[in-house]
Protein backbone atom coordinates (compact mmCIF):
# COMPACT_ATOMS: atom_id res chain seq x y z
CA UNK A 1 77.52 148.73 106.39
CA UNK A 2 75.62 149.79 103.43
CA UNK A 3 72.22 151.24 103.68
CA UNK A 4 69.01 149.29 102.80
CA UNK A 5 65.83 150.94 100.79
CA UNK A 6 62.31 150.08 101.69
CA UNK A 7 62.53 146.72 100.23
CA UNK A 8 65.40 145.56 102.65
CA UNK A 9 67.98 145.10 99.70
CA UNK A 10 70.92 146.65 99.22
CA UNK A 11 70.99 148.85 96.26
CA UNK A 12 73.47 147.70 93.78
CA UNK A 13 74.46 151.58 93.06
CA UNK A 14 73.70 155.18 94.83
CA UNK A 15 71.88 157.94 92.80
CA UNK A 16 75.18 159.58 91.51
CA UNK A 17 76.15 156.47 89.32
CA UNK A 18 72.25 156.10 88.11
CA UNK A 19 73.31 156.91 84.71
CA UNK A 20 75.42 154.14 84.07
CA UNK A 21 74.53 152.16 80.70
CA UNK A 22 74.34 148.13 81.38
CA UNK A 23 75.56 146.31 77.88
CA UNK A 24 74.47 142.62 77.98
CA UNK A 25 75.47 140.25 75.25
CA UNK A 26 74.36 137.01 74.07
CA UNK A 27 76.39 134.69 71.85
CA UNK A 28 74.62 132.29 70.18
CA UNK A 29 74.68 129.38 67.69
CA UNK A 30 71.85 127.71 66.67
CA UNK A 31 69.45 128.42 69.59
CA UNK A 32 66.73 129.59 67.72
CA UNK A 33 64.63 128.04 70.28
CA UNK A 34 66.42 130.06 73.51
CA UNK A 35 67.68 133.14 71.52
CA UNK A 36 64.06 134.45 72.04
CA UNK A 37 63.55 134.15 75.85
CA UNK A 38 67.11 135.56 76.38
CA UNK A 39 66.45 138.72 74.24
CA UNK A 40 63.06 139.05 75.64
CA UNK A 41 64.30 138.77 79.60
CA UNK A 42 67.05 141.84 79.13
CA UNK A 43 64.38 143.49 77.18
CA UNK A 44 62.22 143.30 80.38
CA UNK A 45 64.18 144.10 82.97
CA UNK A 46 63.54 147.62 84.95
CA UNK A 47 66.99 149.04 84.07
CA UNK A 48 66.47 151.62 81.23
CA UNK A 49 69.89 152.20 80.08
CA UNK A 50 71.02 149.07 78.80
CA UNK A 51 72.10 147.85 75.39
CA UNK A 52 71.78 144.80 74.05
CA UNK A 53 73.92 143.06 71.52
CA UNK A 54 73.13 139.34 69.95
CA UNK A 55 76.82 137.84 68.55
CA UNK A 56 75.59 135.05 65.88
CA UNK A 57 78.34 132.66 65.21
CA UNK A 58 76.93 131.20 61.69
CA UNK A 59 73.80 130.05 63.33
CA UNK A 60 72.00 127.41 60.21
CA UNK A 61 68.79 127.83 61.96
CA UNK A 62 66.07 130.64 62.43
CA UNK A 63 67.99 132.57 65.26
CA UNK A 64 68.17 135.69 62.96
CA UNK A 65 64.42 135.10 61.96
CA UNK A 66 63.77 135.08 66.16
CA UNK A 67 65.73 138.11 66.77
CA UNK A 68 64.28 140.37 63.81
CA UNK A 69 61.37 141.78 65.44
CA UNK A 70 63.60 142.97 68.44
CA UNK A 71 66.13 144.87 65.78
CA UNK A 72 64.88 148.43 66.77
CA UNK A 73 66.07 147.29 70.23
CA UNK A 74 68.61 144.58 69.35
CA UNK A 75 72.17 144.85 67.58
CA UNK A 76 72.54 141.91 65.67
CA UNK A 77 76.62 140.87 64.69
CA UNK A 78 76.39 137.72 62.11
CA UNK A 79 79.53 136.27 61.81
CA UNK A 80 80.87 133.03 59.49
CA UNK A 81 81.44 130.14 62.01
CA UNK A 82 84.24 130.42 63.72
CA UNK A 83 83.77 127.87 66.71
């Protein structure tokens, strides 16, 4: 049985892996209105070493505009529409 910490959870890795790096990705297509929250919610989480990559699949609406600010965080991959 695995050990608990002072919370009572179970600690999703010991202190020899804590250098792992987390990538998250998001693929999106015209979700201008929900690319923000995603970006901003990895952004936010307590996990340091984590990259974060948004996949645009030829969004035709202001995604890119919504994840601009976030670039010196944020890699960005445009792409033609490919379905």
């Amino acid at each position: 049985m695995k050990k608990t910490d002072s919370s009572g959870l179970v600690p999703c890795m010991d202190d020899a892996k804590s250098d792992l790096l987390v990538s998250v990705v998001i693929p999106t297509y015209n979700r201008a209105d929900q690319v923000g929250d995603a970006v901003r919610s990895v952004l936010n989480q307590t996990w340091r070493r984590c990259e974060l990559i948004v996949v645009d699949d030829g969004s035709t609406d202001d995604t890119s505009t919504v994840v601009k600010p976030y670039l010196d965080r944020v890699r960005y991959c445009y792409q033609e529409n490919k379905g």
